[in-house]
C-alpha atoms as a PDB file:
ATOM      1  CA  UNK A   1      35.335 -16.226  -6.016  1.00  0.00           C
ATOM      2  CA  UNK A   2      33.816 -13.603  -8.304  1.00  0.00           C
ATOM      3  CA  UNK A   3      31.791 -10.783  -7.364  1.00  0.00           C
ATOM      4  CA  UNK A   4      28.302 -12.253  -7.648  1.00  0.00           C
ATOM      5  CA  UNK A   5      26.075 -12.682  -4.877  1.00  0.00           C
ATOM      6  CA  UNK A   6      23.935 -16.366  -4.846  1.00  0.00           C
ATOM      7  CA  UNK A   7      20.579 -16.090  -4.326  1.00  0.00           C
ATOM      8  CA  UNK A   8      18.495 -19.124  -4.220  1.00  0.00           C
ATOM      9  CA  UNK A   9      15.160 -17.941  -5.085  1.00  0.00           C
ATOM     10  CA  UNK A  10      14.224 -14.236  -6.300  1.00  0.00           C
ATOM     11  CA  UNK A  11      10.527 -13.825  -7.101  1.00  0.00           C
ATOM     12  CA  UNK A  12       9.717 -11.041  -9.089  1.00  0.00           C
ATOM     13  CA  UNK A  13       6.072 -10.634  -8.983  1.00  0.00           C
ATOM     14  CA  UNK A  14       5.160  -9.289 -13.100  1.00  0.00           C
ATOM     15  CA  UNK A  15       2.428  -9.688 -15.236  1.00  0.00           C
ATOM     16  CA  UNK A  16       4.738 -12.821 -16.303  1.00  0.00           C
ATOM     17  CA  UNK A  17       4.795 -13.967 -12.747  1.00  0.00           C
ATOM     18  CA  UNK A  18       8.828 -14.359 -13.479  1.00  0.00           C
ATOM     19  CA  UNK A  19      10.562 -16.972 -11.539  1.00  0.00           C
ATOM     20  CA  UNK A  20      14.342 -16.411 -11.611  1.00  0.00           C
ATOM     21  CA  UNK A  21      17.286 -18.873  -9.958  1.00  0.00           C
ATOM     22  CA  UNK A  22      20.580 -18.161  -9.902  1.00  0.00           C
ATOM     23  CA  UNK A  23      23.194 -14.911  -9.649  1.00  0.00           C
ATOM     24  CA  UNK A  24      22.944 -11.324  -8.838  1.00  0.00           C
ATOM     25  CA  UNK A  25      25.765  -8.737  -9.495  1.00  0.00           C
ATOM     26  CA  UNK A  26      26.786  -7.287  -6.139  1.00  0.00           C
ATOM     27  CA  UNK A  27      25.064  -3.626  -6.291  1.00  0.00           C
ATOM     28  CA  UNK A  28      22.412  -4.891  -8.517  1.00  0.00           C
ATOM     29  CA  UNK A  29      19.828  -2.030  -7.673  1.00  0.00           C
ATOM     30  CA  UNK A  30      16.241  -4.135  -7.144  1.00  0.00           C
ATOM     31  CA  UNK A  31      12.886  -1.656  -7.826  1.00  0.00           C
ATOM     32  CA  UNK A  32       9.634  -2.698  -7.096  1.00  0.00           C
ATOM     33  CA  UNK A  33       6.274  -0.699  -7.392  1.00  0.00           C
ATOM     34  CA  UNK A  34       4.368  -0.591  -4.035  1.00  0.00           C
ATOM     35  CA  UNK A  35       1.096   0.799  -6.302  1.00  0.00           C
ATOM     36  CA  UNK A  36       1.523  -2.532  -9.112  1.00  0.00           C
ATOM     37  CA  UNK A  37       2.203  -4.922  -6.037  1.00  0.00           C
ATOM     38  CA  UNK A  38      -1.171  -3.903  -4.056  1.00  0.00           C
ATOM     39  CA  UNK A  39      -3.043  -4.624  -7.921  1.00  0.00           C
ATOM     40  CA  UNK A  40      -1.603  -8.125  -8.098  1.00  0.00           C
ATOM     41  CA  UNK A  41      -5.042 -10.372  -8.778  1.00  0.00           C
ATOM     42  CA  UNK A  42      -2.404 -13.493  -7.525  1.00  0.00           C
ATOM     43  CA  UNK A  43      -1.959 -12.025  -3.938  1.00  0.00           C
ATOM     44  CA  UNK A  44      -4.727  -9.664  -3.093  1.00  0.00           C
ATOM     45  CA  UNK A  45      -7.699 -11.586  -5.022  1.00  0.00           C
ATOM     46  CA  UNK A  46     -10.100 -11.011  -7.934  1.00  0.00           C
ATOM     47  CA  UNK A  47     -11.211  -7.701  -6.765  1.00  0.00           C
ATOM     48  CA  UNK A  48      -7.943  -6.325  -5.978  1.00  0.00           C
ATOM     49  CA  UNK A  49      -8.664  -3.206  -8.284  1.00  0.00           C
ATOM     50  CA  UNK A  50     -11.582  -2.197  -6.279  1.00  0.00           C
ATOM     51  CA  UNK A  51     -11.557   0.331  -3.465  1.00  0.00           C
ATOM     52  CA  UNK A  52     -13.017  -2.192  -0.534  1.00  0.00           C
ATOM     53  CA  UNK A  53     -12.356  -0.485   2.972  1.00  0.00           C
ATOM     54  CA  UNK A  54     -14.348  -3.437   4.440  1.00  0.00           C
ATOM     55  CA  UNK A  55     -11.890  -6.318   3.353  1.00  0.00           C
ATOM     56  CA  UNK A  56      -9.749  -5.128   6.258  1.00  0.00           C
ATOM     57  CA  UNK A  57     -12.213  -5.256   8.772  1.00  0.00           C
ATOM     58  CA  UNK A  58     -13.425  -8.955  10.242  1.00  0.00           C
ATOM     59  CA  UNK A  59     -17.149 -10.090  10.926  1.00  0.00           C
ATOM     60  CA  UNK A  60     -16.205  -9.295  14.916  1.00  0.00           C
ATOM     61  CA  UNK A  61     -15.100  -5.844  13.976  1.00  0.00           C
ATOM     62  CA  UNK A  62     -11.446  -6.611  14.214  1.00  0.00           C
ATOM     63  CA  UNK A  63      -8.306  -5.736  12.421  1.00  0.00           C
ATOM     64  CA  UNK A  64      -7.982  -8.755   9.432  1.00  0.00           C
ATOM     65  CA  UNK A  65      -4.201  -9.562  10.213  1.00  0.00           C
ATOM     66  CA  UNK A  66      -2.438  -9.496   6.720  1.00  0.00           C
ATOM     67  CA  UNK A  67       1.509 -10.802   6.477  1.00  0.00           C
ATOM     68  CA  UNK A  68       4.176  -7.597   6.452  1.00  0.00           C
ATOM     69  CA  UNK A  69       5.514  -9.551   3.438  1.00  0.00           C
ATOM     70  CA  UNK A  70       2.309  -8.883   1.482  1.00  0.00           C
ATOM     71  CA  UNK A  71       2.277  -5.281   2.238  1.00  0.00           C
ATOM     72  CA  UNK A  72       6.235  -3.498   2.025  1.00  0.00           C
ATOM     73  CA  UNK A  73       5.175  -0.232   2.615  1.00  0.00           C
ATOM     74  CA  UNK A  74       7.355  -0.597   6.305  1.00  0.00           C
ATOM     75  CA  UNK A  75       9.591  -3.234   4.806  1.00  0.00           C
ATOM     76  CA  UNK A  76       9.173  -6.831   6.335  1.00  0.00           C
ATOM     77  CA  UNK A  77      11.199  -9.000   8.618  1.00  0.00           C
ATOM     78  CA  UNK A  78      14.064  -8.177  10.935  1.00  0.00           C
ATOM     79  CA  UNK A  79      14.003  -5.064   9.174  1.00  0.00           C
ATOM     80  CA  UNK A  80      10.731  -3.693   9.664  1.00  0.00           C
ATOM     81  CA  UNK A  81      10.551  -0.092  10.087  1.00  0.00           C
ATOM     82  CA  UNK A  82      10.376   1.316  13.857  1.00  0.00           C
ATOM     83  CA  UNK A  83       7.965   3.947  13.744  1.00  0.00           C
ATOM     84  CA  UNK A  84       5.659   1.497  11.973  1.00  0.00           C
ATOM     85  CA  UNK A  85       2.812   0.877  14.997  1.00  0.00           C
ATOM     86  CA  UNK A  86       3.347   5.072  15.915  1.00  0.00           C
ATOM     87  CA  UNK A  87       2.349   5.589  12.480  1.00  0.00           C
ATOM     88  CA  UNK A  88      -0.441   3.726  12.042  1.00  0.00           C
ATOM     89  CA  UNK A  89      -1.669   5.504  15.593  1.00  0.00           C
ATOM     90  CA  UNK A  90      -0.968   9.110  14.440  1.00  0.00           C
ATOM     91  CA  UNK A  91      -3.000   8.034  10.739  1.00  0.00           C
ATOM     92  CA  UNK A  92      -5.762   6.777  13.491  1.00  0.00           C
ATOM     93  CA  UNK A  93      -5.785   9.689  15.632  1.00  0.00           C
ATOM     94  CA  UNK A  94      -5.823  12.400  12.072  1.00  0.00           C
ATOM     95  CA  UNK A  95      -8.375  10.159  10.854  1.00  0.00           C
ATOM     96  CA  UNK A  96     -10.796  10.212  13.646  1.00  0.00           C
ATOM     97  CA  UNK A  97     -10.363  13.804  14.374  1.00  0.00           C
ATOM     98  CA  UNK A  98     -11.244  14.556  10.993  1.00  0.00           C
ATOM     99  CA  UNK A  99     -14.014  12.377  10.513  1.00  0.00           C
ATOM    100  CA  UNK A 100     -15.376  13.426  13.787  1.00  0.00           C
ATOM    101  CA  UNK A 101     -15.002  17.408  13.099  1.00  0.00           C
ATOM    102  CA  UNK A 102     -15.714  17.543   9.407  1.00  0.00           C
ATOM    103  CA  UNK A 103     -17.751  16.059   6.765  1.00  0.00           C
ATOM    104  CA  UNK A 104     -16.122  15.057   3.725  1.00  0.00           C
ATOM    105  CA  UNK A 105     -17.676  14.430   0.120  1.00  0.00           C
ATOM    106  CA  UNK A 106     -15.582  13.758  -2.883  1.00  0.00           C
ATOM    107  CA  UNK A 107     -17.059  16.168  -5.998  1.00  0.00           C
ATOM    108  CA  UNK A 108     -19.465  14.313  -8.460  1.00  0.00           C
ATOM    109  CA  UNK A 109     -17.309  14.613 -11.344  1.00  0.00           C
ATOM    110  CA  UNK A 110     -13.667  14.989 -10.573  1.00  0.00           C
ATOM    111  CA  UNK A 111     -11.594  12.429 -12.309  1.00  0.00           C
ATOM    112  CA  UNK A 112      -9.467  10.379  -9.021  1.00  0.00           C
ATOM    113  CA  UNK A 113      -6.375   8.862 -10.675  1.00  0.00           C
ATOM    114  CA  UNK A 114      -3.252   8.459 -10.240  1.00  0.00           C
ATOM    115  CA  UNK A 115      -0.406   9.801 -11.044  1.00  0.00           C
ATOM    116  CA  UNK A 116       2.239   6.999 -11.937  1.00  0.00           C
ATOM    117  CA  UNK A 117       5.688   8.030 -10.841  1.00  0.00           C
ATOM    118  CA  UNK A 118       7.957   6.543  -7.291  1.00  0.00           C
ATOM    119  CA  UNK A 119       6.307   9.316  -5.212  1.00  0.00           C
ATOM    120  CA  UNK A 120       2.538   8.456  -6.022  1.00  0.00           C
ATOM    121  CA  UNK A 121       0.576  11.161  -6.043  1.00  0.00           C
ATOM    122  CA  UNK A 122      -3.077  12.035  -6.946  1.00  0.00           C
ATOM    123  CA  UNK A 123      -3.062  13.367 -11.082  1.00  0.00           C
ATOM    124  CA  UNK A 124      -5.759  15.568 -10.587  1.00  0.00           C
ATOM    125  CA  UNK A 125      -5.587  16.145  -6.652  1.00  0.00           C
ATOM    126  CA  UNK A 126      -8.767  15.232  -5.005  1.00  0.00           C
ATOM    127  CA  UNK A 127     -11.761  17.982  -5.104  1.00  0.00           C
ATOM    128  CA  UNK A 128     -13.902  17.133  -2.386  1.00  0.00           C
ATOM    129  CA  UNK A 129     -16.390  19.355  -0.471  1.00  0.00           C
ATOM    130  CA  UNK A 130     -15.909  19.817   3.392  1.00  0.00           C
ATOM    131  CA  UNK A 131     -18.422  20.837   5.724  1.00  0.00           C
ATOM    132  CA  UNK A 132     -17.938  21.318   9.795  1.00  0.00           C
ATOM    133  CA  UNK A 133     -20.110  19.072  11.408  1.00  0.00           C
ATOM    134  CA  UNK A 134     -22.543  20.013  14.363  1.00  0.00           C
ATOM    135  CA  UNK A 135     -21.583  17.590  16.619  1.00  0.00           C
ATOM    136  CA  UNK A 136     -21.245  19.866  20.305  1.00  0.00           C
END
């Protein structure tokens, strides 16, 4: 017995779409980009690249249900993150309050990109303009 690990099937999802069979070292240390993976034309369709807020939202006004194995932001599988769902509700409840109590406009010109490193991060920040809203 040596120290390699069988795998059966690894898919690494690359520009190459890379299918490898066969052996891992024990240790091996496995990367993957959560930014590249939610640009992959293959998974998330044609318009992947474009900032779409709708395309999870259904015609009833639902949640569109998309696979944890797509999406590894909380991992996937018996190993899916606990404070997933209470994270999702706090993002909900910041989200509303905000959009409730303040008006939000990004600035005309500011340049949104991003800034490419494991912690991703906004290169520029985001300038926006924010207003209290009126609504009592």
């Amino acid at each position: 017995m040596t120290d390699l690990s069988l795998i059966t099937l690894i898919f690494i999802h690359s520009p190459l779409s890379l299918i490898l069979f066969g052996f891992i070292l024990v240790g091996t240390m496995i990367l993957f980009s959560l930014y590249a993976m939610g640009r992959v034309e293959n998974i998330w369709g044609i318009d992947c690249l474009e900032y779409k807020p709708e395309r999870w939202i259904s015609k009833r006004g639902s949640i569109v249900y998309v696979p944890s194995y797509k999406f590894l932001s909380f991992n996937a599988g018996p190993r899916t993150c606990l404070g997933k769902d209470m994270s999702f509700i706090q993002l909900k409840m910041v989200a509303a309050s905000i959009l409730w109590n303040y008006n939000i406009q990004v600035l005309q010109d500011h340049n949104v990109s991003p800034s490419l490193s494991i912690v991703l991060a906004m290169k520029h920040g985001l300038k926006v303009r924010i207003t209290k809203n009126n609504n009592m």
